[in-house]
Every structure is written in C-alpha cells, then in structure tokens.
N, C-alpha and C. Protein backbone atom coordinates (compact mmCIF):
# COMPACT_ATOMS: atom_id res chain seq x y z
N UNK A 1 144.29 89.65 58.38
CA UNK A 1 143.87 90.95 58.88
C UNK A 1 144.52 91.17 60.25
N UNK A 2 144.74 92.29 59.86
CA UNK A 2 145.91 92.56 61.86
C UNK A 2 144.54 93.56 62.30
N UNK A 3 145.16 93.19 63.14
CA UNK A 3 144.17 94.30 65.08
C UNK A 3 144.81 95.19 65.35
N UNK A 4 144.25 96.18 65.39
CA UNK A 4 144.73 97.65 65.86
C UNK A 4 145.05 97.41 67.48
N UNK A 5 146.03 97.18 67.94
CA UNK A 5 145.43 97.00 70.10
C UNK A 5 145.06 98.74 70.30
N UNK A 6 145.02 99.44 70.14
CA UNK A 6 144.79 100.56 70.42
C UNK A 6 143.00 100.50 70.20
N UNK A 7 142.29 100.01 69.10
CA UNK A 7 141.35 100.26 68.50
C UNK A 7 140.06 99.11 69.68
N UNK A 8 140.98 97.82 69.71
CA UNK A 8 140.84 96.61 70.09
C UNK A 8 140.98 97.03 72.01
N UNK A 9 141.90 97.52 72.65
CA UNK A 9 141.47 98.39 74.08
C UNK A 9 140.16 99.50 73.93
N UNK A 10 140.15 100.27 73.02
CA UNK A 10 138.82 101.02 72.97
C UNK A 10 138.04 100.79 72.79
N UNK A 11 137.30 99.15 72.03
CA UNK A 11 136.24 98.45 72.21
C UNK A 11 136.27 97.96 73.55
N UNK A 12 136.78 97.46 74.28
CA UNK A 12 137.10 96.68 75.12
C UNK A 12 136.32 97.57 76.56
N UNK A 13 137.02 98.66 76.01
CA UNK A 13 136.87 99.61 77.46
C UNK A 13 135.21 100.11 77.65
N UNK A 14 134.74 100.69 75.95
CA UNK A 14 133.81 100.91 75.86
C UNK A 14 132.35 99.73 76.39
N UNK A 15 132.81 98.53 76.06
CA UNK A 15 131.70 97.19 76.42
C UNK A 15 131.87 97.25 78.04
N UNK A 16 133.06 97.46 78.33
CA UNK A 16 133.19 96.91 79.57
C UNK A 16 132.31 98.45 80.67
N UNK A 17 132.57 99.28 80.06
CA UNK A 17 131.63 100.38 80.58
C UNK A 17 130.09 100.24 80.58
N UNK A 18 129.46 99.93 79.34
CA UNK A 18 128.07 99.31 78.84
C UNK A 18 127.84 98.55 80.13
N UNK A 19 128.59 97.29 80.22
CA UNK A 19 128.25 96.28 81.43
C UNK A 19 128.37 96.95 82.44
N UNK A 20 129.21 98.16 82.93
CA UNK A 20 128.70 98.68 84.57
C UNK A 20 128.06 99.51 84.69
N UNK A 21 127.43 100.36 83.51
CA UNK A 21 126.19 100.89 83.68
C UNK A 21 124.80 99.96 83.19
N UNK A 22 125.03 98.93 82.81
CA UNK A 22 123.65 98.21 83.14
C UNK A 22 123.63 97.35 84.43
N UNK A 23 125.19 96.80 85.07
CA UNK A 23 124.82 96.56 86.50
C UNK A 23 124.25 97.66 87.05
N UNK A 24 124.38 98.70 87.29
CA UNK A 24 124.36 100.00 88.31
C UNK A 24 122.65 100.11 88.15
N UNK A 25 122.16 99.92 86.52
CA UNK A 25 120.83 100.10 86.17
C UNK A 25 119.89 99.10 86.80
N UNK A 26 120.75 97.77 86.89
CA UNK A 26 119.74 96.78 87.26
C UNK A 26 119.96 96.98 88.87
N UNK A 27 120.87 97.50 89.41
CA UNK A 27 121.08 97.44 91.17
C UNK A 27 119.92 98.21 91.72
N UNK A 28 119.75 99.55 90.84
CA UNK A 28 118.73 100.21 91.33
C UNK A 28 117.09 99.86 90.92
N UNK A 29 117.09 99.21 90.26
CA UNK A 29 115.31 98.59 89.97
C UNK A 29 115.48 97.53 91.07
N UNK A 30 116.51 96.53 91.33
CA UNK A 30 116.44 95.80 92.48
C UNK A 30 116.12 96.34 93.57
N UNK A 31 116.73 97.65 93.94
CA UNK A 31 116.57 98.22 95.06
C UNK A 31 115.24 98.43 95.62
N UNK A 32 114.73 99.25 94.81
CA UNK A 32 113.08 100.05 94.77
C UNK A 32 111.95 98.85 94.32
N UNK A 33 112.59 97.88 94.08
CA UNK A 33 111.06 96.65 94.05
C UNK A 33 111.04 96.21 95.55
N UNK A 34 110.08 96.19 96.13
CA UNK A 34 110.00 95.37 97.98
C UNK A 34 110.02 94.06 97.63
N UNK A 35 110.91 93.23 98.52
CA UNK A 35 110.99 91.87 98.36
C UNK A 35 110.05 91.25 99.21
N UNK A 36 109.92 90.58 98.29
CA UNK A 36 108.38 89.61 98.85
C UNK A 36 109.52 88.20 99.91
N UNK A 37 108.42 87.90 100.79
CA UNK A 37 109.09 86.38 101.35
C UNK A 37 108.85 85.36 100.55
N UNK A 38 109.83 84.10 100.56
CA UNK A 38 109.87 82.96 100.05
C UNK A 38 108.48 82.27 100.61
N UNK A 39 107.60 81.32 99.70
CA UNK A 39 106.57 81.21 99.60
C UNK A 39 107.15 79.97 101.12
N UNK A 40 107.77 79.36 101.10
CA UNK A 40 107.88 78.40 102.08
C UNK A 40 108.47 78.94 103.46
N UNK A 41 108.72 80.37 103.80
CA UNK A 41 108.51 81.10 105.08
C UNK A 41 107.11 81.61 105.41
N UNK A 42 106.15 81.72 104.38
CA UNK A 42 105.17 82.64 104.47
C UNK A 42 104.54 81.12 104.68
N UNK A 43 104.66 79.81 104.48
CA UNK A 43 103.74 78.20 104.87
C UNK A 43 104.11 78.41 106.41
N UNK A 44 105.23 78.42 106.73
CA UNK A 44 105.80 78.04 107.52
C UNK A 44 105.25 79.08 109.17
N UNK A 45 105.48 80.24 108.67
CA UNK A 45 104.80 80.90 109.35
C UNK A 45 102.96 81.04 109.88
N UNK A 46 102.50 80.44 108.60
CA UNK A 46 101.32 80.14 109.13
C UNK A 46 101.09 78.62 109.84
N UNK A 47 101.92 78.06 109.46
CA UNK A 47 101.84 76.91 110.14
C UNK A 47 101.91 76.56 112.04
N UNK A 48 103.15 77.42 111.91
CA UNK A 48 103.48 77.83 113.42
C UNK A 48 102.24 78.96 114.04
N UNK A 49 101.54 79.52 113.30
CA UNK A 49 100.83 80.20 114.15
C UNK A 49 99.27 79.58 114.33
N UNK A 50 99.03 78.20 113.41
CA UNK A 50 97.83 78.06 113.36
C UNK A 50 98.17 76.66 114.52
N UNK A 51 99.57 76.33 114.60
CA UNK A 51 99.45 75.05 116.08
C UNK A 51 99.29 76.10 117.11
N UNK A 52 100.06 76.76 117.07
CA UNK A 52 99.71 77.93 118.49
C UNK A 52 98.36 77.82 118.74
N UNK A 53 97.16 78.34 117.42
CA UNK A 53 96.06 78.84 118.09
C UNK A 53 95.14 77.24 118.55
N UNK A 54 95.43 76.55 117.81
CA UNK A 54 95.18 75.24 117.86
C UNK A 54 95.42 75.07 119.37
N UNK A 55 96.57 75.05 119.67
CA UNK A 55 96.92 74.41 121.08
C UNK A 55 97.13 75.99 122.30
N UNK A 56 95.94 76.99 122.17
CA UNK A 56 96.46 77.79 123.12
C UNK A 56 95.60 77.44 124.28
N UNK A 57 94.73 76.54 124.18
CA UNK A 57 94.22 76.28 125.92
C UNK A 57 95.07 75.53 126.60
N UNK A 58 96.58 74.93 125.80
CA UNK A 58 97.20 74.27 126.92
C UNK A 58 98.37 75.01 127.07
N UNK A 59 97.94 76.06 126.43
CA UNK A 59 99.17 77.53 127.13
C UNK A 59 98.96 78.65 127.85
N UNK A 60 97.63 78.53 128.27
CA UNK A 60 97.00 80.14 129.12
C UNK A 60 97.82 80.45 130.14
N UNK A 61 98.16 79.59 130.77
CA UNK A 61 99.49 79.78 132.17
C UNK A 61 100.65 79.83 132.17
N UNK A 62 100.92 79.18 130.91
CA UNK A 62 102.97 78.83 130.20
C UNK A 62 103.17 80.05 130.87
N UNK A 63 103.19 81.35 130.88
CA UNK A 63 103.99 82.67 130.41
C UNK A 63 103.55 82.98 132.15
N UNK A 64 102.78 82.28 132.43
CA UNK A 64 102.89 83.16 134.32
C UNK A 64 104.26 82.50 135.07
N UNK A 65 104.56 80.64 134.35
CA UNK A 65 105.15 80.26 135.65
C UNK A 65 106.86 80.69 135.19
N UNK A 66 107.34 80.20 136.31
CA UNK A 66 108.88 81.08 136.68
C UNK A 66 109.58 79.67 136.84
C-alpha cells in the first residue's frame, strides 16, 4: 500500500493543530485555578512563626538596638 504525502501532510497538520488547541485549552484552566503553596512551605512557615512566638520575650528589644 503506498501513502498519499499530500493526504499523509494533511493528517499530520490536522493532529498537530488538535495538540495546540488542547495546549492553549489546558494553559487557560491552569491559569484561572489559584495555586495553592507546597504543603512543605505552608510547615515551614508555620514553623518559623511558632519559634518566633515561642521565643518573643527574648526579642522585645532586638528591633530598638542600632
């Protein structure tokens, strides 16, 4: 069986179109969902803020001296 290249570029072109309108489709649902933080910035951040409160009587003055 022979291949048309004429027939065989017009599949080609057509799939390859399919694939950049479902990138373009998926760019924009990416867009419009809000990204959440990585669960190990959102530890991390509480971590750092719960030594802070932990240790803020030995910081009441840090921020006066020069």
């Amino acid at each position: 069986m022979e291949f048309n290249e004429y027939a065989t570029q017009a599949l080609i072109k057509q799939r390859h179109d399919e694939m950049i309108a479902a990138a373009r489709s998926e760019a924009v649902v990416r867009a419009m969902k809000p990204r959440r933080r990585p669960v190990r910035v959102a530890v991390g951040t509480a971590l750092i803020r719960l030594g802070a409160w932990l240790l803020r009587a030995s910081y009441e003055g840090a921020s006066l001296r020069t």
